[in-house]
N, C-alpha and C. Protein backbone atom coordinates (compact mmCIF):
# COMPACT_ATOMS: atom_id res chain seq x y z
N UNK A 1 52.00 -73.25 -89.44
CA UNK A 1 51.21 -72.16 -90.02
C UNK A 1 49.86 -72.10 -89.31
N UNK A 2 48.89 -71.15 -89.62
CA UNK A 2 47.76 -70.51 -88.74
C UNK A 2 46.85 -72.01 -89.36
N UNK A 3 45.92 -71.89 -88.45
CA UNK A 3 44.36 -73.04 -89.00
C UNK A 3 43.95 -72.42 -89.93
N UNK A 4 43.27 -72.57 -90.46
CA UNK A 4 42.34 -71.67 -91.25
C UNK A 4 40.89 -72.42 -91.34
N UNK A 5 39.99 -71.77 -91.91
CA UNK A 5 38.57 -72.21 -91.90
C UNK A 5 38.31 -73.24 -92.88
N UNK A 6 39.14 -74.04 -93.16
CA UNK A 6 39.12 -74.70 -94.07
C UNK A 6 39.54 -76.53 -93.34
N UNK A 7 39.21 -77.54 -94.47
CA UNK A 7 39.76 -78.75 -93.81
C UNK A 7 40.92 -79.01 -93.77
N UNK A 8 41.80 -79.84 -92.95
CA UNK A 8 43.34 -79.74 -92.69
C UNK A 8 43.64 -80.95 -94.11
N UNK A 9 44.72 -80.41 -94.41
CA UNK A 9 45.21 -81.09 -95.38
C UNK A 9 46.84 -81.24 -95.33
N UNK A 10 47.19 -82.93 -96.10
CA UNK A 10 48.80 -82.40 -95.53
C UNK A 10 49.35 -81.96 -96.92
N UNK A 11 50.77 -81.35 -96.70
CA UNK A 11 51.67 -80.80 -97.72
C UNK A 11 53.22 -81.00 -97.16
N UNK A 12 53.69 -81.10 -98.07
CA UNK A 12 54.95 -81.34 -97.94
C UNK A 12 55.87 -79.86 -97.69
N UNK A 13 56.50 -79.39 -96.93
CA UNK A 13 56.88 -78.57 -96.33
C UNK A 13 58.50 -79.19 -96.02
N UNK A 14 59.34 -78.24 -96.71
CA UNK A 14 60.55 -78.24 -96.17
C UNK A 14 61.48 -76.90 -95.49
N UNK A 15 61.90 -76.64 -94.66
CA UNK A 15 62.96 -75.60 -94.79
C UNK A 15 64.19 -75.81 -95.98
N UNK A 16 64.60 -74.28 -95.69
CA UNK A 16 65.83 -74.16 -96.90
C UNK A 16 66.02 -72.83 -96.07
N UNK A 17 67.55 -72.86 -96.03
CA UNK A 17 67.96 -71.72 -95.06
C UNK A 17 67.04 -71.22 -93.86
N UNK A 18 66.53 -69.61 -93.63
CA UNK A 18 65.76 -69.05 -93.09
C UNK A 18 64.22 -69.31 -93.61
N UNK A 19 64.15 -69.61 -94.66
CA UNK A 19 62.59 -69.90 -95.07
C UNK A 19 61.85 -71.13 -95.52
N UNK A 20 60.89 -71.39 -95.56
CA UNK A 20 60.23 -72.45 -95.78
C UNK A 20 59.78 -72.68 -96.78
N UNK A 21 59.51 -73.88 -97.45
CA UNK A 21 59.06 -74.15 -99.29
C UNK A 21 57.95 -75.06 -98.67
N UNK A 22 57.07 -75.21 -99.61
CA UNK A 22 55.75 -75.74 -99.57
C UNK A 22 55.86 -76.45 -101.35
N UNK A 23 55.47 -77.81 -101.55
CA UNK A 23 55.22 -78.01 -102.37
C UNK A 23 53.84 -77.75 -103.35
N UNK A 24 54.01 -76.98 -104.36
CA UNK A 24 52.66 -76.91 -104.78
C UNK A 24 52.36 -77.81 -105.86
N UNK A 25 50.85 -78.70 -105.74
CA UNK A 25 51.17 -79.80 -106.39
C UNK A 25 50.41 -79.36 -108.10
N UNK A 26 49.94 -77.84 -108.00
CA UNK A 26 49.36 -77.71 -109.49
C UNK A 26 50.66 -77.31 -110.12
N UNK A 27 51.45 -76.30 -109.69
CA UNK A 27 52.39 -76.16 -110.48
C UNK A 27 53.65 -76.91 -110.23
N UNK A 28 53.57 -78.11 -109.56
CA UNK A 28 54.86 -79.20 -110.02
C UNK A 28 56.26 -78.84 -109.51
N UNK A 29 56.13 -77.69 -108.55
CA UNK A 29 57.43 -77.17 -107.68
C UNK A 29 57.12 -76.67 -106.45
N UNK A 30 58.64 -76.39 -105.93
CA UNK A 30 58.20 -75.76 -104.36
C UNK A 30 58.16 -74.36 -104.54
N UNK A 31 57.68 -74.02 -103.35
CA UNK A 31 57.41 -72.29 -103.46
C UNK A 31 57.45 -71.42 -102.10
N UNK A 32 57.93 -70.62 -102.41
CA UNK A 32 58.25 -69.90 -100.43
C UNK A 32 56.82 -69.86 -99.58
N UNK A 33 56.81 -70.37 -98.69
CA UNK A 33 55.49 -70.78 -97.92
C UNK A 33 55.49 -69.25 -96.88
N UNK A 34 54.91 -68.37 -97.78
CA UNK A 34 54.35 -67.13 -97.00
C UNK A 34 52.73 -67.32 -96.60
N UNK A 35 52.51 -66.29 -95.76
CA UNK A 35 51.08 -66.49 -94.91
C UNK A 35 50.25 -66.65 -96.26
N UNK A 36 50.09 -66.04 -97.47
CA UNK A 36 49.21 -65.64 -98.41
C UNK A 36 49.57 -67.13 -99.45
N UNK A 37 50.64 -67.63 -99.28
CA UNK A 37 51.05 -69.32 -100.28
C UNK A 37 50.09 -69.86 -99.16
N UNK A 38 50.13 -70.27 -98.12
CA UNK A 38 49.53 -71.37 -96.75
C UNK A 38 47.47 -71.40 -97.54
N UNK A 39 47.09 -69.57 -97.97
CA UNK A 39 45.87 -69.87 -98.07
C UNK A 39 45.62 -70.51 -99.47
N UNK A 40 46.93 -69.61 -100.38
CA UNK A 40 46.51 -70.32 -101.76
C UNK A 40 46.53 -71.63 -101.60
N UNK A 41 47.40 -72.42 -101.26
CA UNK A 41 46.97 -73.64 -101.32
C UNK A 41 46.55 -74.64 -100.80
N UNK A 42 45.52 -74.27 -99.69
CA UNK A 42 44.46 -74.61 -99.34
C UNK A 42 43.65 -74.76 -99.51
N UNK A 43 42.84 -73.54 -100.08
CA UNK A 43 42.13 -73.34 -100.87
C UNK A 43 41.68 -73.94 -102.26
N UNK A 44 43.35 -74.31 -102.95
CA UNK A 44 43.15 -74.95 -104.14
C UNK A 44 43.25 -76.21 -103.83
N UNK A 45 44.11 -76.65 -102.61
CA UNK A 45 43.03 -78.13 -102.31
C UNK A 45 41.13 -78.41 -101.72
N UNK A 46 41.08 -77.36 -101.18
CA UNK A 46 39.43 -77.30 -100.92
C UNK A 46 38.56 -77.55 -102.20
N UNK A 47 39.17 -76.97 -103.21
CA UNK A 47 38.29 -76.71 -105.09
C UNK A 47 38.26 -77.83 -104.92
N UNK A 48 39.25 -78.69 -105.16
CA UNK A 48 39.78 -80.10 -105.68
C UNK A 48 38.91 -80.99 -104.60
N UNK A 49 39.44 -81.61 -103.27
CA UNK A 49 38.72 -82.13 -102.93
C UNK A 49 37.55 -81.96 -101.75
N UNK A 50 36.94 -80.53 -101.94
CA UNK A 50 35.85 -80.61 -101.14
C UNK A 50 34.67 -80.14 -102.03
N UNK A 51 35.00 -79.29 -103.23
CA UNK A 51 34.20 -78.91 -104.61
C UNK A 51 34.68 -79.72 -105.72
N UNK A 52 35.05 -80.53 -105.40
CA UNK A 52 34.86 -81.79 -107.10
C UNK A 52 36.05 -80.81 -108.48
N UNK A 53 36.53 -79.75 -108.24
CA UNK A 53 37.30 -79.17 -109.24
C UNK A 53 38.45 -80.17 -109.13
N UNK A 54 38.40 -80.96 -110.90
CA UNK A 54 39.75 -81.62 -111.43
C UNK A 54 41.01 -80.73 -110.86
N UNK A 55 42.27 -81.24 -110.76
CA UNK A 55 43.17 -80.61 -110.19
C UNK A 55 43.65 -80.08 -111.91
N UNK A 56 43.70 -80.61 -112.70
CA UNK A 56 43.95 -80.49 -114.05
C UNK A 56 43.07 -79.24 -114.37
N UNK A 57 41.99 -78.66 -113.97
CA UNK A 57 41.57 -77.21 -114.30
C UNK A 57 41.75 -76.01 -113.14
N UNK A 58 43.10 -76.14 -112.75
CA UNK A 58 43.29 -75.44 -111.76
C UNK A 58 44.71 -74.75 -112.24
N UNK A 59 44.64 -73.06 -112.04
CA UNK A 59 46.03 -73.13 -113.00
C UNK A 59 45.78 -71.64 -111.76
N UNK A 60 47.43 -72.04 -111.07
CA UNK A 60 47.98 -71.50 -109.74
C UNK A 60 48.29 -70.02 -110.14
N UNK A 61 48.23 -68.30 -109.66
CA UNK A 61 49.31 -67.44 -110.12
C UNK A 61 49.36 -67.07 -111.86
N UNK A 62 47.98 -67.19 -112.58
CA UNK A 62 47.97 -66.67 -113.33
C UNK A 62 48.09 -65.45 -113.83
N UNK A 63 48.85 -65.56 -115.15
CA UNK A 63 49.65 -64.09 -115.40
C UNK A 63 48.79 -63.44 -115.97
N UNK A 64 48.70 -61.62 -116.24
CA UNK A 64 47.26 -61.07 -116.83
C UNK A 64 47.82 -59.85 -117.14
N UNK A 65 47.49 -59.19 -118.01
CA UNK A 65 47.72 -57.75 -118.80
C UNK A 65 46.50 -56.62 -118.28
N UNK A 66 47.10 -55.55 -117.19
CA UNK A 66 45.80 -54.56 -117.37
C UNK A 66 46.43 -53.58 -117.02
N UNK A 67 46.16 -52.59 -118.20
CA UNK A 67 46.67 -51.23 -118.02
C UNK A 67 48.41 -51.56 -118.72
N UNK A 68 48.98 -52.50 -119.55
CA UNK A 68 50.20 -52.54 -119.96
C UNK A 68 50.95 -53.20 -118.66
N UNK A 69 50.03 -53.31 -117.67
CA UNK A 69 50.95 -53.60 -116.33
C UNK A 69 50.49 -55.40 -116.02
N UNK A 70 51.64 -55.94 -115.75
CA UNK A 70 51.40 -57.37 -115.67
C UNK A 70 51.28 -57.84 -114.23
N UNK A 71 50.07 -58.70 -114.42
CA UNK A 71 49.27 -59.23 -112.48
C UNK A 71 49.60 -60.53 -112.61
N UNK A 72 49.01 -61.06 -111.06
CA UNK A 72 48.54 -62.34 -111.43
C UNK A 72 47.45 -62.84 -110.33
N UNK A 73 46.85 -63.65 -111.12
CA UNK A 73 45.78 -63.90 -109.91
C UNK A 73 46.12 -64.93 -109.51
N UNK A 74 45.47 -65.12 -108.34
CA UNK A 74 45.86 -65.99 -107.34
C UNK A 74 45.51 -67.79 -108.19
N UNK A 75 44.06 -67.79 -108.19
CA UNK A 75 43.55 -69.24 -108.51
C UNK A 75 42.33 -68.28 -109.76
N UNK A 76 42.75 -69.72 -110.99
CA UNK A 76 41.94 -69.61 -112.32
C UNK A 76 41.77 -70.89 -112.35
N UNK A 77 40.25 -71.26 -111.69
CA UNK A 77 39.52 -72.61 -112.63
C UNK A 77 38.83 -72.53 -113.66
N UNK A 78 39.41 -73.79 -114.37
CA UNK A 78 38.83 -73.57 -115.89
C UNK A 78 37.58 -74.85 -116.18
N UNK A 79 36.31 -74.87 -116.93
CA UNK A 79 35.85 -75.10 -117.33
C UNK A 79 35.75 -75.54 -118.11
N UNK A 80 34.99 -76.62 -119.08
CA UNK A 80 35.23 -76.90 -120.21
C UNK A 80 36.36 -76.80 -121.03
N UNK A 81 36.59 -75.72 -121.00
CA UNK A 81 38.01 -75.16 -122.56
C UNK A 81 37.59 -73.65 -121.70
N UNK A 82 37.00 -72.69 -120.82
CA UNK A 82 37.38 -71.49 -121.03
C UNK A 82 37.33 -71.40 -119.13
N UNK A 83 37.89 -70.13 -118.72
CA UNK A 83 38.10 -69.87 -117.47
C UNK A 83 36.67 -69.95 -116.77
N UNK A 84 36.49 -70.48 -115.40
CA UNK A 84 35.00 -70.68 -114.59
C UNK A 84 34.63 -69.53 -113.75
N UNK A 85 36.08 -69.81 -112.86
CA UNK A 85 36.16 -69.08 -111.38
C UNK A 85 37.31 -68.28 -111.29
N UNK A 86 37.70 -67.41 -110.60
CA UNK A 86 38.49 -66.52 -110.07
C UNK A 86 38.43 -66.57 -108.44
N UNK A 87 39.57 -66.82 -108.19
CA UNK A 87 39.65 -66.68 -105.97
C UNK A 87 40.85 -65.95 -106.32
N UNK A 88 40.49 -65.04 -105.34
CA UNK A 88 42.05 -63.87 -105.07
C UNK A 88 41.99 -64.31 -103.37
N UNK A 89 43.10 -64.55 -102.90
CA UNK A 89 43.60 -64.77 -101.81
C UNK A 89 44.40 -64.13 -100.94
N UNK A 90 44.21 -63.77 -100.24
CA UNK A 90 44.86 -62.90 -98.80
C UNK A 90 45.41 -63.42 -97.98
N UNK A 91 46.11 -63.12 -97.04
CA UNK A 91 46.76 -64.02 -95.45
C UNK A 91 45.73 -63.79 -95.27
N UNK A 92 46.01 -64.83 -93.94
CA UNK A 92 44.41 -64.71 -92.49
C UNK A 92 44.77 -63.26 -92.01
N UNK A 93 45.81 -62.48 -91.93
CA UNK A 93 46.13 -61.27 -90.91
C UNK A 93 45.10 -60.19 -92.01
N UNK A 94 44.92 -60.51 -93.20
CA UNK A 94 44.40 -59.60 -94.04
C UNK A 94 43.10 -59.64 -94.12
N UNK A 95 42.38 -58.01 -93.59
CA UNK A 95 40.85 -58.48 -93.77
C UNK A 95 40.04 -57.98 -95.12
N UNK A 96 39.06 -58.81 -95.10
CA UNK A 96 38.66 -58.69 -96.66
C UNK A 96 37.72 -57.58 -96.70
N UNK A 97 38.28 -56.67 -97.25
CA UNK A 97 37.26 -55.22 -97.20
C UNK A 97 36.75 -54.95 -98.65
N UNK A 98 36.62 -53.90 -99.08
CA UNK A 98 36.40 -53.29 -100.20
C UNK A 98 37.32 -53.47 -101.49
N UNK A 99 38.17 -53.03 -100.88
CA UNK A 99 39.40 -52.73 -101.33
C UNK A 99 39.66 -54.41 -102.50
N UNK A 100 39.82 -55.17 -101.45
CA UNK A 100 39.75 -56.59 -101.96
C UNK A 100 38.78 -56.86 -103.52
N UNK A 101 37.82 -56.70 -102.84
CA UNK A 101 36.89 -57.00 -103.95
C UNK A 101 36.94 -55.89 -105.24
N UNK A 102 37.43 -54.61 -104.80
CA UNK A 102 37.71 -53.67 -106.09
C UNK A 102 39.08 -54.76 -106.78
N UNK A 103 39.78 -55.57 -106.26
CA UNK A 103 41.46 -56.22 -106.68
C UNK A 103 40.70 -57.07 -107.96
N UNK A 104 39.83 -58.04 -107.27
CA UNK A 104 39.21 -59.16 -107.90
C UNK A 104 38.53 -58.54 -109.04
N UNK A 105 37.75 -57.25 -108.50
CA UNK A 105 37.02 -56.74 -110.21
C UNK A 105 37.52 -56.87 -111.00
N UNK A 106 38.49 -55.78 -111.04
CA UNK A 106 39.58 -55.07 -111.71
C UNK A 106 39.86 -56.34 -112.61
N UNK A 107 40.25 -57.63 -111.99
CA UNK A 107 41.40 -59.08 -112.76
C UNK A 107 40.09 -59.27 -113.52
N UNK A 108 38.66 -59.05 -113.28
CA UNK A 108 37.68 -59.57 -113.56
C UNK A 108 37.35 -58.99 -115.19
N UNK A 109 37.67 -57.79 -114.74
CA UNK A 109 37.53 -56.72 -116.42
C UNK A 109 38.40 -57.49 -117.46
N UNK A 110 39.25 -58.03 -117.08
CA UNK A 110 40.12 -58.83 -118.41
C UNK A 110 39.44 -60.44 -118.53
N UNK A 111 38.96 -61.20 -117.88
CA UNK A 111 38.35 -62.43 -117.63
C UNK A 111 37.13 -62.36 -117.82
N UNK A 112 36.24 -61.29 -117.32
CA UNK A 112 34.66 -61.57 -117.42
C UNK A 112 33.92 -63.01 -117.19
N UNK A 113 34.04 -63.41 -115.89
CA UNK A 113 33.54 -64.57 -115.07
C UNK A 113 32.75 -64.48 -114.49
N UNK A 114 31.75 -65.59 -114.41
CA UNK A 114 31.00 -65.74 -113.95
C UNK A 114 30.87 -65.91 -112.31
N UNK A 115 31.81 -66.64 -111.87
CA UNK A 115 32.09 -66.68 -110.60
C UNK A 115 33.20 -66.15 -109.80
N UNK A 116 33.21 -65.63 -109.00
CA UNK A 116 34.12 -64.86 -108.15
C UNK A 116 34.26 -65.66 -106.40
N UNK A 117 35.57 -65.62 -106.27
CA UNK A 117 35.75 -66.23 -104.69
C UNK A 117 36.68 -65.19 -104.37
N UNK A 118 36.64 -64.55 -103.07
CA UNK A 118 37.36 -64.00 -102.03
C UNK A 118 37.52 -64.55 -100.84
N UNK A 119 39.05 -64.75 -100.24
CA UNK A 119 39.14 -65.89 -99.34
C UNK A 119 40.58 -65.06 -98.53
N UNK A 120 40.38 -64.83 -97.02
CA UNK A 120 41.92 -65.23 -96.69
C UNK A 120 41.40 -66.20 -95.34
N UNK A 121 41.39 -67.25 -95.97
CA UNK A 121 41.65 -68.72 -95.37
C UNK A 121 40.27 -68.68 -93.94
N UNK A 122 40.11 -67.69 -93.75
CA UNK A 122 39.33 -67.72 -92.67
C UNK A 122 37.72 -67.20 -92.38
N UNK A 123 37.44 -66.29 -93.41
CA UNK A 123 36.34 -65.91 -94.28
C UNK A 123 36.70 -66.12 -95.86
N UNK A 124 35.48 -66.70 -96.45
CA UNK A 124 35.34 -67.25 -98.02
C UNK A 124 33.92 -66.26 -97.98
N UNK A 125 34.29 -65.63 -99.15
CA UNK A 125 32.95 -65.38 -100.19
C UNK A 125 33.24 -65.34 -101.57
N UNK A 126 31.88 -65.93 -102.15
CA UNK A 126 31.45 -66.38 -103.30
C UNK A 126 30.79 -65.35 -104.23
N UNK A 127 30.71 -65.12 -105.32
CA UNK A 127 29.54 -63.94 -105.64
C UNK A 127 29.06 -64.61 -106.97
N UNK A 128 28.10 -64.86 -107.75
CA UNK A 128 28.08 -64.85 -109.07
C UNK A 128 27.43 -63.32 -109.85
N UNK A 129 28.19 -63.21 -111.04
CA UNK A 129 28.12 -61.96 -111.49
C UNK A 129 26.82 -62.17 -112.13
N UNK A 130 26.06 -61.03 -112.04
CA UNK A 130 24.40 -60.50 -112.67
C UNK A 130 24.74 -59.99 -113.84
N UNK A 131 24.55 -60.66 -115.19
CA UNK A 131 25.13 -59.28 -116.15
C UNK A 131 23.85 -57.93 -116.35
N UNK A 132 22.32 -58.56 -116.04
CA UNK A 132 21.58 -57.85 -116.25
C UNK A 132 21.77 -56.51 -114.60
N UNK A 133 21.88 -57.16 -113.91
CA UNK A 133 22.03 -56.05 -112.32
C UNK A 133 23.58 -55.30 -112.82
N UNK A 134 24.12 -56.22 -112.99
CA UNK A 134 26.03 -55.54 -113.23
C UNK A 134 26.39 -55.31 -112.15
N UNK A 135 26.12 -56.24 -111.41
CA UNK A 135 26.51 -56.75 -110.14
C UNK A 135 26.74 -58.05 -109.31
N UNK A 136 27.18 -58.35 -108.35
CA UNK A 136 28.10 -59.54 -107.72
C UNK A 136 26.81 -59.87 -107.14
N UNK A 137 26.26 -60.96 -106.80
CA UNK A 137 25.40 -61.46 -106.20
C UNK A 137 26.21 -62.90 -104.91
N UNK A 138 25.63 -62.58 -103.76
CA UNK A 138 26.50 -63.53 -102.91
C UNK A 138 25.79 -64.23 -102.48
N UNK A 139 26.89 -65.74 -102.86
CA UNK A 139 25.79 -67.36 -102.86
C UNK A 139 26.05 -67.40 -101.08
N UNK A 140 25.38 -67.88 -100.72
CA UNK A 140 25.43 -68.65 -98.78
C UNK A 140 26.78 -70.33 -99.04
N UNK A 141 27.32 -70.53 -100.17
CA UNK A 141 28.29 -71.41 -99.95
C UNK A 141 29.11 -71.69 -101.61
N UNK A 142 29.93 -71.86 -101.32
CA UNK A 142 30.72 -72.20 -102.54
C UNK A 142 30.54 -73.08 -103.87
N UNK A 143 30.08 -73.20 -104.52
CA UNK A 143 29.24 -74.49 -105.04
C UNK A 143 30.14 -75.23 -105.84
N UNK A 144 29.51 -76.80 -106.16
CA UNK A 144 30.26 -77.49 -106.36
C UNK A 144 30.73 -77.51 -107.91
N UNK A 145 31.78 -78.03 -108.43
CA UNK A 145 32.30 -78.08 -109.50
C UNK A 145 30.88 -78.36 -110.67
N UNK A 146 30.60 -79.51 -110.57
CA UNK A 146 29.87 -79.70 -111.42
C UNK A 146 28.56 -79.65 -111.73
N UNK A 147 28.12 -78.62 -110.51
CA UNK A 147 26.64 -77.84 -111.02
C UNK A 147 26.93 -76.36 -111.60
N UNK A 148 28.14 -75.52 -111.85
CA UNK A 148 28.33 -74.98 -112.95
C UNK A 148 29.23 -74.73 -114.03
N UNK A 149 29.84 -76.34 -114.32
CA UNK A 149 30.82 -76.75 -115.20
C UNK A 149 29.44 -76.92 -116.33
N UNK A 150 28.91 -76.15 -116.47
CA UNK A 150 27.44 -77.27 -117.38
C UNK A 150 28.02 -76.62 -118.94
């Protein structure tokens, strides 16, 4: 699979027929290792061990109700007892435009979080939401678990 901007990490990777499985270790099975699986879970090893996020508040492909129509987001870290962060994830071939960040709102209107990540593996941005601006404000780096687990 591609590098990505991230630190190398290993995973267990098998073929099966024509396609490839990747073990994912939050949700406890394998999973078809497409360009957009390679960033999710990278990424959700980066939370874990390069931002201090317990692997235990990391919940992969969460399911969500908007508009009667059922989503899922990519990565939901949780906090204390309630959701922290939101990362929506892209392949590296995918560039992160507008469009993207209208995806992440949108999951955002049902969640109302404080923190927001947009990532395909090769550009990361961060935003924390202003409720007084009602707007995304963008940090210069990802911050760590436990300066806003408070």
């Amino acid at each position: 699979m591609q590098a990505l901007n991230l630190p190398t990490y290993s995973f267990k990777i098998k073929s099966e027929g024509e396609s490839f499985l990747i073990f994912d270790e939050f949700r406890k099975k394998n999973v078809i290792l497409s360009p957009e699986e390679w960033v999710r879970q990278n990424f959700a090893r980066f939370l874990t061990e390069g931002r201090g996020v317990p692997a235990g508040r990391i919940v992969i492909e969460k399911s969500l109700s908007i508009n009667k129509l059922t989503k899922r987001c990519d990565i939901l870290v949780y906090g204390n007892s309630e959701p922290l962060i939101l990362v929506e994830c892209k392949a590296p071939e995918v560039k992160i435009t507008q469009a993207v960040f209208d995806q992440i709102a949108v999951y955002n209107m049902h969640f109302k979080l404080k923190y927001l990540i947009v990532t395909n593996g090769l550009d990361h941005y961060c935003g924390q939401w202003d409720d007084k601006a009602g707007s995304l404000v963008f940090l210069e780096d990802i911050p760590f678990y436990n300066s806003i687990n408070i």
